[in-house]
N, C-alpha and C. Protein backbone atom coordinates (compact mmCIF):
# COMPACT_ATOMS: atom_id res chain seq x y z
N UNK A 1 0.79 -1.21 0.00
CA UNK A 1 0.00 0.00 0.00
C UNK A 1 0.83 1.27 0.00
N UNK A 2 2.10 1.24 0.39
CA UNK A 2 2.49 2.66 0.34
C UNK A 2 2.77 3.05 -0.96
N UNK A 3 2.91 4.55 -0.99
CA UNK A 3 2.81 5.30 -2.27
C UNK A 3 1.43 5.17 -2.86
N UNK A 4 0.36 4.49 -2.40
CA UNK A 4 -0.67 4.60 -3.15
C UNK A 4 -1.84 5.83 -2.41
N UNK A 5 -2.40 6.50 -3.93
CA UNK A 5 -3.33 7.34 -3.42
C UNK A 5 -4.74 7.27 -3.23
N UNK A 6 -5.14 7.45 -1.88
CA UNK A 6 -6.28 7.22 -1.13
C UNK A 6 -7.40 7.96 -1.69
N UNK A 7 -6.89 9.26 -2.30
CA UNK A 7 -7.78 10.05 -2.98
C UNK A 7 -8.05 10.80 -1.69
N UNK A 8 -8.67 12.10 -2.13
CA UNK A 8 -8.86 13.25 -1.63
C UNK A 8 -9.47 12.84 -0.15
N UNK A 9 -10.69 11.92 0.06
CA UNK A 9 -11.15 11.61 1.38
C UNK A 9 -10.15 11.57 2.77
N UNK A 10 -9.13 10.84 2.09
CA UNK A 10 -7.76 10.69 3.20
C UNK A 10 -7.31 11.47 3.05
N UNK A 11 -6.88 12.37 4.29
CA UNK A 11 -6.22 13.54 4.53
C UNK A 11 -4.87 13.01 4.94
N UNK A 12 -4.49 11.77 5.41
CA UNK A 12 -2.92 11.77 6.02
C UNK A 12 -3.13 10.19 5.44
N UNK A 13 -2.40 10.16 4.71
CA UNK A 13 -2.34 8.47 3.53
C UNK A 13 -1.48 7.82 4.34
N UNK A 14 -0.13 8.40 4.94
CA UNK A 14 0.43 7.44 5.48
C UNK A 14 0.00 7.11 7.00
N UNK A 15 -0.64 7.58 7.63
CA UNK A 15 -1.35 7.23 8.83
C UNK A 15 -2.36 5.88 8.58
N UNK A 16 -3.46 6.23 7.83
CA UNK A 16 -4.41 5.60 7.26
C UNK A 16 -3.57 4.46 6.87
N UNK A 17 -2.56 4.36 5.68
CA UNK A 17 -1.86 2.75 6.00
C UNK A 17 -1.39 2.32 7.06
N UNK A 18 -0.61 3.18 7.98
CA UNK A 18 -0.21 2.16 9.04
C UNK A 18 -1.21 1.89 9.60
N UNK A 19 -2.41 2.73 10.28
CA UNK A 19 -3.71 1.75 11.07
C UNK A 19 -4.18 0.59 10.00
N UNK A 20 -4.59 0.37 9.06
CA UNK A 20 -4.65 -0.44 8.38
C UNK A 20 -3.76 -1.66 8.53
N UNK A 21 -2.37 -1.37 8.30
CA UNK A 21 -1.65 -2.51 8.22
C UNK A 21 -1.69 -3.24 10.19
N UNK A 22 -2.12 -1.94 10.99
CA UNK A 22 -2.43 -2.61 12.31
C UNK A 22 -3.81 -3.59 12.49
N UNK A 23 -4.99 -3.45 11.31
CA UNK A 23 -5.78 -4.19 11.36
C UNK A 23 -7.25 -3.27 11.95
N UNK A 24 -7.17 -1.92 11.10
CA UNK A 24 -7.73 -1.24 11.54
C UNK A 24 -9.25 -1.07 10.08
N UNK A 25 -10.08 -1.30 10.46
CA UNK A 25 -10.86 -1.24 9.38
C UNK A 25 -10.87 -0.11 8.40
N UNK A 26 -11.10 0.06 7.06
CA UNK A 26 -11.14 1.23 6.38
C UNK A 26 -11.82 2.45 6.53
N UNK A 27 -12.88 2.26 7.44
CA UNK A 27 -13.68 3.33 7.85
C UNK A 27 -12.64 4.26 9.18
N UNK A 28 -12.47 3.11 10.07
CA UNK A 28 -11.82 3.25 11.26
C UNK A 28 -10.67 4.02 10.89
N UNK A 29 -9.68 3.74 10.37
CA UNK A 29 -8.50 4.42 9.99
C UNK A 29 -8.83 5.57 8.85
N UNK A 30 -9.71 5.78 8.09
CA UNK A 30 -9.61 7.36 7.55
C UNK A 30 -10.14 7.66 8.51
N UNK A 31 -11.15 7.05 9.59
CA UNK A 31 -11.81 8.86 10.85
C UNK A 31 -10.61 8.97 11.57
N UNK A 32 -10.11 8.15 12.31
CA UNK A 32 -8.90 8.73 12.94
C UNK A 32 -7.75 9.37 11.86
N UNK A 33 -7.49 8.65 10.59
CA UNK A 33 -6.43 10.16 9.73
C UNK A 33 -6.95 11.33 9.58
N UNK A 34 -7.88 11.22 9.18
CA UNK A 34 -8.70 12.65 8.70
C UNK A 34 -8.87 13.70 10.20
N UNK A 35 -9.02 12.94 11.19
CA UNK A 35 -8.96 13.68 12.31
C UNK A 35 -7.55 14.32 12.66
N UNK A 36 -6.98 13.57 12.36
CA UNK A 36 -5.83 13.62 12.96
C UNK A 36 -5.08 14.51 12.11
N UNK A 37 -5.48 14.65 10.99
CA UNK A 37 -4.80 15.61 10.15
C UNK A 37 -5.60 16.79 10.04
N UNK A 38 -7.07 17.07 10.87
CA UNK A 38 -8.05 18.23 10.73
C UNK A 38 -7.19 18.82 12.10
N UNK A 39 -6.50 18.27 12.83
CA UNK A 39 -6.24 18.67 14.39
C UNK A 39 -6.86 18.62 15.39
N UNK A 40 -7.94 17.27 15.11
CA UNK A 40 -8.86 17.08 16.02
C UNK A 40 -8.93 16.08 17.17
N UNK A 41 -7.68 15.04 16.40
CA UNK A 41 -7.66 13.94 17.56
C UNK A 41 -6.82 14.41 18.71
N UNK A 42 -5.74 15.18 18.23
CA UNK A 42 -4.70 14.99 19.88
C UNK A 42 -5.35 16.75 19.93
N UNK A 43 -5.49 17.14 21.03
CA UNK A 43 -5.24 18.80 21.45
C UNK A 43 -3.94 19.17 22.38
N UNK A 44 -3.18 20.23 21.95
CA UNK A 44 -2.13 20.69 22.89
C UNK A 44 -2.71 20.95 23.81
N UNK A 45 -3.66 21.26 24.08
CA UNK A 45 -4.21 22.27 24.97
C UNK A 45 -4.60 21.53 26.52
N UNK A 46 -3.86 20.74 26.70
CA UNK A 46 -4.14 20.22 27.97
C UNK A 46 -4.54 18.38 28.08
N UNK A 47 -4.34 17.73 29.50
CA UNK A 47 -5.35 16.52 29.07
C UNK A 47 -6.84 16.18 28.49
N UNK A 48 -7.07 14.97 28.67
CA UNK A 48 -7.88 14.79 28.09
C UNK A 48 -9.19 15.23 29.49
N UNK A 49 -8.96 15.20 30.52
CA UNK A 49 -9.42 15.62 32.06
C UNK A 49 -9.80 17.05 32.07
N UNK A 50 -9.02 17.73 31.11
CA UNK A 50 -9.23 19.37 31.51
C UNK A 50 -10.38 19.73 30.93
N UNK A 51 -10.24 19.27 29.63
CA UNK A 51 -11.58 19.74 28.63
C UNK A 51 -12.94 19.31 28.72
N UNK A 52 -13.98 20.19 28.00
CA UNK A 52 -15.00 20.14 28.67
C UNK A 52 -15.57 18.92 27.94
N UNK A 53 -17.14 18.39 28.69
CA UNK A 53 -17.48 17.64 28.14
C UNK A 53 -17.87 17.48 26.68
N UNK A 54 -18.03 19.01 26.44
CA UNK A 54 -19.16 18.93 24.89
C UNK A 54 -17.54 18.35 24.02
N UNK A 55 -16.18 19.06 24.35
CA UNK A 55 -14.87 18.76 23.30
C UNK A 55 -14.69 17.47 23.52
N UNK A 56 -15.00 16.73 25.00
CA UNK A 56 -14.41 15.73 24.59
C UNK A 56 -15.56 14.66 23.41
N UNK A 57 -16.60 14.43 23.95
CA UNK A 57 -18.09 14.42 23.09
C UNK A 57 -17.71 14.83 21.42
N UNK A 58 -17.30 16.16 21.39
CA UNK A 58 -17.08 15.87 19.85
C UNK A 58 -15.76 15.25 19.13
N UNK A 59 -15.05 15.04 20.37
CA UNK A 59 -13.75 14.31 19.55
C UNK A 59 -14.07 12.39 19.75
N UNK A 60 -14.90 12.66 20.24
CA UNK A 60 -15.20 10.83 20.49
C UNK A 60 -16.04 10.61 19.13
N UNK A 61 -16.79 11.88 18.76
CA UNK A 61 -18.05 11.86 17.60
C UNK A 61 -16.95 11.32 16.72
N UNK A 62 -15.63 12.45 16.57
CA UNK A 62 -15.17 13.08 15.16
C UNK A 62 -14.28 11.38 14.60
N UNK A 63 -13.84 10.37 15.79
CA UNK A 63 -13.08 9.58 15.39
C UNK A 63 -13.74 8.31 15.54
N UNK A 64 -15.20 8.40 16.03
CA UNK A 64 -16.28 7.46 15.56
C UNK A 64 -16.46 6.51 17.05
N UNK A 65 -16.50 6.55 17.77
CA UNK A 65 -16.48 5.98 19.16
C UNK A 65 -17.99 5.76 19.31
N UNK A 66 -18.57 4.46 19.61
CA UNK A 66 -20.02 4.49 19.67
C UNK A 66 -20.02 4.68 20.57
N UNK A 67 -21.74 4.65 21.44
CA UNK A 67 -22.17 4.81 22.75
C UNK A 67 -21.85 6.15 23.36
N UNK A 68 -21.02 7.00 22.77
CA UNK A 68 -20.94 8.61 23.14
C UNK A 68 -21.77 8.71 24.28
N UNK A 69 -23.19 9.04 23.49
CA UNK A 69 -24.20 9.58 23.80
C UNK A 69 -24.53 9.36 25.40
N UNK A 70 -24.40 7.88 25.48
CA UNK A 70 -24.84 7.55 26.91
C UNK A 70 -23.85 7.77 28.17
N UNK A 71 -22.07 8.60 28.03
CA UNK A 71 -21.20 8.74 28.51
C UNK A 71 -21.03 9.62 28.93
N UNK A 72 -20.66 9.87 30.39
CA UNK A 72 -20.28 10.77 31.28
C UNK A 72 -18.80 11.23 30.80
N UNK A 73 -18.09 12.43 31.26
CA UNK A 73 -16.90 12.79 30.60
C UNK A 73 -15.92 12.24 30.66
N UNK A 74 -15.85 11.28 31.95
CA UNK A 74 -14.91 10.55 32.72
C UNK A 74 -14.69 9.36 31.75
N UNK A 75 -16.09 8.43 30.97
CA UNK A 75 -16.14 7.54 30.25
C UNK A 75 -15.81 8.12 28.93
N UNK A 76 -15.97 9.21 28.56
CA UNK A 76 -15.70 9.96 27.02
C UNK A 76 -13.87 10.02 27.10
N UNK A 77 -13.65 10.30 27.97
CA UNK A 77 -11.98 10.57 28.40
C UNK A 77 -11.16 9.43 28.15
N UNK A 78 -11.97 8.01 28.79
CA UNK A 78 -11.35 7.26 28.57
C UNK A 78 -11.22 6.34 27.34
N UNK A 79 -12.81 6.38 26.86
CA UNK A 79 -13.20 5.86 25.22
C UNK A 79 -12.02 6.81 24.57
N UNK A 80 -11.84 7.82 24.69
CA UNK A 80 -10.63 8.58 23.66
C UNK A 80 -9.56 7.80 24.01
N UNK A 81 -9.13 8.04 25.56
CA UNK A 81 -7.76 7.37 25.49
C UNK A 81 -7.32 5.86 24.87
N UNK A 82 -8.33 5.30 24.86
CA UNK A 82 -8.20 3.70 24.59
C UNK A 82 -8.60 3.63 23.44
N UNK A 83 -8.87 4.61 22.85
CA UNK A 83 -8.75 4.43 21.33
C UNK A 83 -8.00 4.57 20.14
N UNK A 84 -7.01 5.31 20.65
CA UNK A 84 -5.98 5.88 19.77
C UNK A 84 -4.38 4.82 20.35
């Protein structure tokens, strides 16, 4: 797969292959590249503890984490951490 183009959808091609070659489904690995190349998965801006619930909520949305909805911030914090 390397050198090959993902086409415009994939924002970071070589990310998207390595989750892939980790066994990461095709959906799964462009939301986390595309995130990750929008600047949405990691934030400088502190842990994942500091931020509020709605950021962490939309970064669980943005890299596809089910059950969001029914999660307290503490469980959103950790669905992020254990996902990446």
């Amino acid at each position: 797969m390397p050198g090959h183009d993902h086409g415009p959808q994939i924002r970071n091609g070589e990310l998207y292959e390595k989750l892939r070659d980790e066994g990461a489904s095709k959906e799964k690995a462009a939301r986390i590249a595309n995130a990750q190349a929008a600047g949405t998965l990691h934030h400088p801006g502190g842990t994942l503890e500091s931020r509020s619930k709605k950021q962490l909520y939309d970064e669980a949305k943005e890299i596809g984490i089910e059950g969001r909805s029914g999660m307290d911030k503490g469980a959103l914090a950790k669905a992020i951490r254990e996902h990446g």
